[in-house]
Protein backbone atom coordinates (compact mmCIF):
# COMPACT_ATOMS: atom_id res chain seq x y z
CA UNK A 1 28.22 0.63 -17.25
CA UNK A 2 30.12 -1.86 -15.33
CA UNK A 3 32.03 0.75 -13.65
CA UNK A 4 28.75 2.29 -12.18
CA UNK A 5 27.16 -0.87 -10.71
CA UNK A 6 28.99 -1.33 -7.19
CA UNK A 7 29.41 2.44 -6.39
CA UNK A 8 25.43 3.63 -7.72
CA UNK A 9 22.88 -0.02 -7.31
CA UNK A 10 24.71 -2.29 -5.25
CA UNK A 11 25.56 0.07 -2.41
CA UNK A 12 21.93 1.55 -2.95
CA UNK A 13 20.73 -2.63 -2.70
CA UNK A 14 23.41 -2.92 0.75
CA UNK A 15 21.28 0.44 2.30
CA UNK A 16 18.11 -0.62 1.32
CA UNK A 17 18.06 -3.69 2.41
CA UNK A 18 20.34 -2.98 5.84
CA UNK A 19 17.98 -0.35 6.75
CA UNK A 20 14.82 -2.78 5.97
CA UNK A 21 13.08 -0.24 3.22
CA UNK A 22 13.12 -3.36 1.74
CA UNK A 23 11.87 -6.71 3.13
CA UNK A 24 11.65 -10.08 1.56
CA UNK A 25 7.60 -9.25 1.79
CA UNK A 26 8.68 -6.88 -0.66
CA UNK A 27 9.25 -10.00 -3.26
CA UNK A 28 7.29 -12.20 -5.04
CA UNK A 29 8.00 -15.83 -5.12
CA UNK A 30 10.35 -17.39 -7.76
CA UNK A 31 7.94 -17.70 -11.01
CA UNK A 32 8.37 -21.20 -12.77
CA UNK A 33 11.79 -19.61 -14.57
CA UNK A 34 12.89 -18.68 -11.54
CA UNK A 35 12.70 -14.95 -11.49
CA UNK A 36 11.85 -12.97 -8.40
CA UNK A 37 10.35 -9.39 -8.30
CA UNK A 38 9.31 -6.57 -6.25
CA UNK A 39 5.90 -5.49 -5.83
CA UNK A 40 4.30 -2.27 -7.45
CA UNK A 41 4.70 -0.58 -4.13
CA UNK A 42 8.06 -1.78 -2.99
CA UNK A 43 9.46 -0.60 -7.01
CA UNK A 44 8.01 2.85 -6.48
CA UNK A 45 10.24 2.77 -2.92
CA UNK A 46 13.06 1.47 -5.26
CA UNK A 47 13.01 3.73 -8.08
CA UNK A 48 12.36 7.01 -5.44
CA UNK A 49 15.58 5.63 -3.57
CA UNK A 50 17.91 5.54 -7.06
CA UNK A 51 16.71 8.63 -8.40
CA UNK A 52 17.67 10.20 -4.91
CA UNK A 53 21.08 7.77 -5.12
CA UNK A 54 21.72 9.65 -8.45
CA UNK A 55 21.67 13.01 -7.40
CA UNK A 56 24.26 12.04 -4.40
CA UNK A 57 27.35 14.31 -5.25
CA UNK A 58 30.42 12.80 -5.48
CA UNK A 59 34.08 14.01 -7.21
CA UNK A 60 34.70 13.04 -10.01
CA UNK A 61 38.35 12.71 -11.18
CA UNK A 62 38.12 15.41 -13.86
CA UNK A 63 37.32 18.90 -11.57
CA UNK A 64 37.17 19.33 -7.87
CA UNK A 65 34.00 20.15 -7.40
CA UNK A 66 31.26 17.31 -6.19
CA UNK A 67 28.96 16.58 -9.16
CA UNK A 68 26.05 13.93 -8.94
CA UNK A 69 26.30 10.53 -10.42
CA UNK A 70 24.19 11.40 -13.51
CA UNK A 71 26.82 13.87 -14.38
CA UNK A 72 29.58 11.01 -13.73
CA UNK A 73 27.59 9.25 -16.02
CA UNK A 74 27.55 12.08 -18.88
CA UNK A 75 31.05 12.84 -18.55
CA UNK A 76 32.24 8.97 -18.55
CA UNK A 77 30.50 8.40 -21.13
CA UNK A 78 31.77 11.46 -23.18
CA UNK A 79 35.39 10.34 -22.43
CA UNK A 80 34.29 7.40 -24.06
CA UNK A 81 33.37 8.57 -27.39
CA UNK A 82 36.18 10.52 -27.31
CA UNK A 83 39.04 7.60 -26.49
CA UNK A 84 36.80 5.72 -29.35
CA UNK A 85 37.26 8.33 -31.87
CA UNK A 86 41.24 9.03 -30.65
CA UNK A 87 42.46 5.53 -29.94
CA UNK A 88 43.28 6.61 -26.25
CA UNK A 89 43.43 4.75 -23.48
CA UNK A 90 39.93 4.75 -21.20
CA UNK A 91 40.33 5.60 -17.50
CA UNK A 92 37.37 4.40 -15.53
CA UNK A 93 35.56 6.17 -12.97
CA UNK A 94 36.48 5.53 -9.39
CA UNK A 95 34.73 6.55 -6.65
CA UNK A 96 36.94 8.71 -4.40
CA UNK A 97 36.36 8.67 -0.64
């Protein structure tokens, strides 16, 4: 999952935030453990934004052909049962530019 955090959620954060779809009225204040949140509203801007950031197309090193990041997702995580099962060596997905 690891590999999937800087190329999928915190680019999608960087854009969200750059653009100001999301503004620090979006956010409640720190509750008494600390935690901040986004309102209803601003999560339902959120959550449209990543399903849209998971149907970006990108290659993926197995084919040619640009395939979204749910299907990066699929496939990674089908190499991974399968370099479980064999004992081979995992290669992680890396976002080509």
């Amino acid at each position: 999952m690891e590999e999937f955090r800087s190329p999928i959620v915190d680019s999608l954060v960087v854009i969200l935030i750059n653009k100001k779809i999301l503004k620090p009225t979006d956010f409640t204040w720190p509750n008494q453990e600390g935690g901040i949140y986004l309102h209803d509203s601003a999560r339902r801007v959120f959550l449209k934004q990543f399903e849209e950031r998971m149907s970006d197309e990108v290659t993926h090193w197995e084919g040619k052909e640009p395939v979204s990041y749910r299907r990066v997702i699929q496939r990674q995580v089908q190499q991974y049962k399968y370099c479980l099962q064999e004992r081979a060596a995992y290669e992680p997905f890396l976002r080509s530019t």
